[in-house]
Protein backbone atom coordinates (compact mmCIF):
# COMPACT_ATOMS: atom_id res chain seq x y z
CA UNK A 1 -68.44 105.16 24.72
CA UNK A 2 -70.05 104.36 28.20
CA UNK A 3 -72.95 106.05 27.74
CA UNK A 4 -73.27 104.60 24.46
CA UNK A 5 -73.08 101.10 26.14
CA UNK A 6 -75.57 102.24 29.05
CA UNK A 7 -78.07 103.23 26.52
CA UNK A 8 -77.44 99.89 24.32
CA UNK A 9 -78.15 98.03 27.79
CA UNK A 10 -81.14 100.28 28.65
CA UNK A 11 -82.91 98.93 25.60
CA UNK A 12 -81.65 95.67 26.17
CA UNK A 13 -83.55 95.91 29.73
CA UNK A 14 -86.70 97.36 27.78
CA UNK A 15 -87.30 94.47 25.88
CA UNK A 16 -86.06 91.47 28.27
CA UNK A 17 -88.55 92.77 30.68
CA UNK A 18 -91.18 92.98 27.93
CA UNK A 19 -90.40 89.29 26.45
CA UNK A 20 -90.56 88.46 30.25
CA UNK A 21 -93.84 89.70 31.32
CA UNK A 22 -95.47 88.32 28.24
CA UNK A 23 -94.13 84.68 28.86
CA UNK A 24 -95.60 85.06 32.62
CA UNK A 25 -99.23 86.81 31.45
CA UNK A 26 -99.09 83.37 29.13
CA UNK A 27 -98.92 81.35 32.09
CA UNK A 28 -95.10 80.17 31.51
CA UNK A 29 -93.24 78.64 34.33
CA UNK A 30 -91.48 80.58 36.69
CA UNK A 31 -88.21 79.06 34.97
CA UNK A 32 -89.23 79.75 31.31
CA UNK A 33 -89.87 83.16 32.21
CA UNK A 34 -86.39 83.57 34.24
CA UNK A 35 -85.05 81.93 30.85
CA UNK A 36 -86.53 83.77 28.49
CA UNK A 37 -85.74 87.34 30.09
CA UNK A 38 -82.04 86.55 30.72
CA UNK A 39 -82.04 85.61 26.95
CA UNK A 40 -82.82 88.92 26.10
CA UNK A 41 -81.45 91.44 29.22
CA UNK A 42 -77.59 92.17 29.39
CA UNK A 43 -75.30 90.15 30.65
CA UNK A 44 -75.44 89.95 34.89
CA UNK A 45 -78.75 91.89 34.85
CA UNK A 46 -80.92 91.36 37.77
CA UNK A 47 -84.24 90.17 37.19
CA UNK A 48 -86.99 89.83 39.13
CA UNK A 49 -91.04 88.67 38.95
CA UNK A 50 -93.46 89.13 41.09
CA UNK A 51 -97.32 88.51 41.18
CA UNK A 52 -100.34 90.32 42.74
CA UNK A 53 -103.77 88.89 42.17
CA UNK A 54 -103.88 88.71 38.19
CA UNK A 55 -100.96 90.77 37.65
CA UNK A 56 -97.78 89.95 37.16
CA UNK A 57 -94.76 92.68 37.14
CA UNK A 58 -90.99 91.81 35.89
CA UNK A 59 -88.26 93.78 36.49
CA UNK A 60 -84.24 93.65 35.13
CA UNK A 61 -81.86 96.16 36.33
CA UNK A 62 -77.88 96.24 35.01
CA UNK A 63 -74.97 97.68 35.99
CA UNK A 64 -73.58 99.61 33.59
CA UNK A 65 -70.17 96.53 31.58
CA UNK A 66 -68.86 99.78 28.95
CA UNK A 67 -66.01 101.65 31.51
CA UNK A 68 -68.24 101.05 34.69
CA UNK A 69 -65.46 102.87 36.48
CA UNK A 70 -66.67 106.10 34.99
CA UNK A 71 -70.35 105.83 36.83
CA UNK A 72 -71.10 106.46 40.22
CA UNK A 73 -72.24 103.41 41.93
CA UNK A 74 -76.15 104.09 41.81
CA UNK A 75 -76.50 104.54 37.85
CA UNK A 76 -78.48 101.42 36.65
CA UNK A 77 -79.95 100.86 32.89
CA UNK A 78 -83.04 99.59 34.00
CA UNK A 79 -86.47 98.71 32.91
CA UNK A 80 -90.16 97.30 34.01
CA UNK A 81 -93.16 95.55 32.14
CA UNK A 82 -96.62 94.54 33.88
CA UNK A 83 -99.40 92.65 32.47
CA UNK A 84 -102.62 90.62 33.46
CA UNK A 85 -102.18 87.03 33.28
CA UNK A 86 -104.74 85.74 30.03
CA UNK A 87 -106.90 83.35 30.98
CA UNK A 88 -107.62 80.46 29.22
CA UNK A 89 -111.52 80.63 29.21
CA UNK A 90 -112.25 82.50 26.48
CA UNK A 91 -115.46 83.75 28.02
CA UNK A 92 -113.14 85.90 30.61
């Protein structure tokens, strides 16, 4: 049943940091992006966003919540989406 639940929170992590790292290549505010990628990761996932030039990268990592007694330490369900950020000239 805990691996069940890690692989339910791996997708979880797939798509929050998707959902996330489209909000930011919109141009979404720091806190709509937080917002919107908590929304969609599992409960007390770590997320974080970074930027590099025109490229932003978001990252959400979980600790297994099914039986985490029954995983070493390190395991994580984790995931990580980059994108460019769109302009808004549509010449670009």
């Amino acid at each position: 049943l805990g691996g069940f639940g890690l692989g339910v929170d791996r997708v979880r992590c797939v798509g929050a940091a998707l959902a996330g790292v489209r909000a930011a290549s919109r141009g979404d505010s720091f806190d709509a992006v937080i917002l919107v990628t908590r929304r969609a990761a599992p409960t007390g996932a770590l997320v974080s966003v970074s930027t590099s030039g025109d490229l932003v990268r978001l990252s959400v990592v979980a600790r297994p919540r099914a039986a985490p007694s029954l995983f070493p330490d390190w395991l994580r369900a984790s995931s990580a989406a980059s994108a460019s950020v769109e302009t808004s000239d549509p010449r670009k």
